[in-house]
Protein backbone atom coordinates (compact mmCIF):
# COMPACT_ATOMS: atom_id res chain seq x y z
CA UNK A 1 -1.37 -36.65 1.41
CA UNK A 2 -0.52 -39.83 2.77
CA UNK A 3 0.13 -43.65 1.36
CA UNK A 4 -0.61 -47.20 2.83
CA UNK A 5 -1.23 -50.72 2.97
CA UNK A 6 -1.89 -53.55 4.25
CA UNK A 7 -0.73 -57.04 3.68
CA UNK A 8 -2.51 -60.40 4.24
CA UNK A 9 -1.17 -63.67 2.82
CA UNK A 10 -3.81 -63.73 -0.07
CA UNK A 11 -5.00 -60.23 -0.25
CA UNK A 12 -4.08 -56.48 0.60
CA UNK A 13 -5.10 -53.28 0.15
CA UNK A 14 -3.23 -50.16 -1.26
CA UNK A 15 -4.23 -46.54 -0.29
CA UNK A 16 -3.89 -43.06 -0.42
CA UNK A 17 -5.67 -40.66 1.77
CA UNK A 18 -5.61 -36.72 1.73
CA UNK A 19 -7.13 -33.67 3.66
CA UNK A 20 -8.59 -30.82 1.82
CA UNK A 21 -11.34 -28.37 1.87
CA UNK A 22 -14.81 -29.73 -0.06
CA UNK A 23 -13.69 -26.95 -2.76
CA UNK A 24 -10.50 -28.49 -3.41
CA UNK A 25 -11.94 -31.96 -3.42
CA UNK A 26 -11.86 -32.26 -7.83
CA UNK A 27 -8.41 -30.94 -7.33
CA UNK A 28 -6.88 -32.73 -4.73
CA UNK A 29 -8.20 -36.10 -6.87
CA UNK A 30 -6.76 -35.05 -9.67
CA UNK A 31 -3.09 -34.61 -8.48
CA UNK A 32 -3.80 -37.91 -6.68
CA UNK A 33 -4.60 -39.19 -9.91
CA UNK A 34 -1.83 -37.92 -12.18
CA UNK A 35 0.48 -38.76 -9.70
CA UNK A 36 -0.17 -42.72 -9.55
CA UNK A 37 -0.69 -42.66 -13.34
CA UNK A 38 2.98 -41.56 -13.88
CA UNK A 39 4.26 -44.22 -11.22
CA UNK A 40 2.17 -47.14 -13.55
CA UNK A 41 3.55 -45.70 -16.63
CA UNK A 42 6.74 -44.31 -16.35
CA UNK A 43 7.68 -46.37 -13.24
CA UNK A 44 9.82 -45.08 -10.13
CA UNK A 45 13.17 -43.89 -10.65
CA UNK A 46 16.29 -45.38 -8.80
CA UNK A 47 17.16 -42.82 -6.62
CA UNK A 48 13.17 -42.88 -5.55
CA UNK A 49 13.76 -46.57 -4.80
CA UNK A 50 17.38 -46.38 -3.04
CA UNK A 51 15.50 -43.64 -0.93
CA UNK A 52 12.78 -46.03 -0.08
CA UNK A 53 14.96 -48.94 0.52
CA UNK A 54 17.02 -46.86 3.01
CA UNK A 55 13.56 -45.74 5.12
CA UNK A 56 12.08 -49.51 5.26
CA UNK A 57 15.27 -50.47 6.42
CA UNK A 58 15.91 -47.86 9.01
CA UNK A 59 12.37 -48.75 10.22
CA UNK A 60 13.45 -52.40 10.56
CA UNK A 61 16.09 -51.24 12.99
CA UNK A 62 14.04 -48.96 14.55
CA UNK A 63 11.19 -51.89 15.07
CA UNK A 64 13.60 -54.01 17.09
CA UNK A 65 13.89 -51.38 20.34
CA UNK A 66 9.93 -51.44 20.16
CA UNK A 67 9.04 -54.40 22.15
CA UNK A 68 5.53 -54.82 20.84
CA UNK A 69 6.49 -54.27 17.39
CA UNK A 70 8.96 -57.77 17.96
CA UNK A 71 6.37 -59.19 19.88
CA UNK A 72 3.94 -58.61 16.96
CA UNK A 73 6.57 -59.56 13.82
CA UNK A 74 7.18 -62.82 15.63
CA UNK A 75 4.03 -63.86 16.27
CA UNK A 76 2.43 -62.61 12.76
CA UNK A 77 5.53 -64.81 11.55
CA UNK A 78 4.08 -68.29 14.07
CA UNK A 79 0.19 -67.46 13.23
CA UNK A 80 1.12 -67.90 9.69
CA UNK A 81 3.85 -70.65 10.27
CA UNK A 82 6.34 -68.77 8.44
CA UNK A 83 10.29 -68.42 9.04
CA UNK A 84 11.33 -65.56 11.17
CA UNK A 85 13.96 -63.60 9.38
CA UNK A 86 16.99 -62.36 11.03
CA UNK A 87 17.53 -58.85 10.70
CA UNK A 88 20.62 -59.08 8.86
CA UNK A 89 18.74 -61.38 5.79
CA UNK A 90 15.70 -58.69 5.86
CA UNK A 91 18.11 -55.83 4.96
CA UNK A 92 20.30 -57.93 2.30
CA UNK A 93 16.55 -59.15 0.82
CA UNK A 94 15.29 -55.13 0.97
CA UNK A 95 18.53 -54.30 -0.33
CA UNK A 96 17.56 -56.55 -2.89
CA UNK A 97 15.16 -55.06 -4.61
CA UNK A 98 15.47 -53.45 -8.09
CA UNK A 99 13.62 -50.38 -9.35
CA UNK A 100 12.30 -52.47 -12.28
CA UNK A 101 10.85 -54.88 -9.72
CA UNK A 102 9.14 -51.97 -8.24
CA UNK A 103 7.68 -50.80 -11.23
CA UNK A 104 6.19 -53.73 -12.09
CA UNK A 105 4.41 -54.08 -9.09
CA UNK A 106 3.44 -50.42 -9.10
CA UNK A 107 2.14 -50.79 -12.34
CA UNK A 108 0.13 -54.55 -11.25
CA UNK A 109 -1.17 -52.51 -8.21
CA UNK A 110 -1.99 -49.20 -9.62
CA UNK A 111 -4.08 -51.21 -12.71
CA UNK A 112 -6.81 -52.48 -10.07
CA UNK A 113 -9.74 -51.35 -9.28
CA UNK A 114 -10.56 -48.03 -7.37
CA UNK A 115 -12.76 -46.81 -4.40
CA UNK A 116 -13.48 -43.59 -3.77
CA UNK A 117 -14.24 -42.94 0.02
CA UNK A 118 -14.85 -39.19 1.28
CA UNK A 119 -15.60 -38.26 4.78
CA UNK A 120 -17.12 -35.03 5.21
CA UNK A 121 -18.97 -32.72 3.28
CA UNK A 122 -18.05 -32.40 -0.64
CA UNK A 123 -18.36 -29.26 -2.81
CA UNK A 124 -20.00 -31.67 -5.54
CA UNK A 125 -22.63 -33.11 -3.16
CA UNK A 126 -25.34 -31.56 -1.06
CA UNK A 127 -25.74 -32.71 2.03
CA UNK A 128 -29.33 -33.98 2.94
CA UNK A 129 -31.05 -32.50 6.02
């Protein structure tokens, strides 16, 4: 089980994709499930966050040594005419970041509305020949 997105200046998209056999299909939806609907209620706990924080930013670093990954922040940042961040003010504004701020957009996300998408045969549909 895996989570995504991605960001556009006026729109995004939020995911979550899983393997599983068609049998465990109701099963693996379910955990999915009950697993975003305690992040929207109950909200993500500070050491969750601080443990979050500390990935994104060790990804930040990481992107610098990638020269395609500059190549591609800098010109996402000129496409869109928006100020290029030093690294230094990314990490003090992901640093930033509170768990309540989290939760709230967790819980403005998570309230959306839902597709479904399965690839593959499912145990609760037959498969036309």
């Amino acid at each position: 089980m895996n989570a995504f997105r991605s960001s556009y200046s006026d729109a995004g998209i939020f995911g979550v994709h899983a393997g599983c056999a068609p049998e465990k299909l109701d099963q693996t939806r379910e955990v999915i499930d009950a697993v975003l609907h305690e992040v929207r209620t109950t909200g993500i706990s500070g050491e969750e966050v601080a443990s979050a924080k500390n990935q994104v930013k060790g990804q930040m670093v990481l992107d610098l040594e990638d020269p395609g990954m500059r190549l591609m922040r800098l010109g996402t940042r000129a496409l869109f005419d928006e100020k290029i961040v030093a690294l230094n003010e990314g990490l003090l504004r992901v640093g930033a970041v509170t768990p309540a701020e989290v939760s709230e957009l967790a819980e403005e996300i998570l309230s959306g509305p839902t597709v479904d998408v399965v690839v593959g045969p499912s145990a609760t549909r037959k498969v036309q020949e």
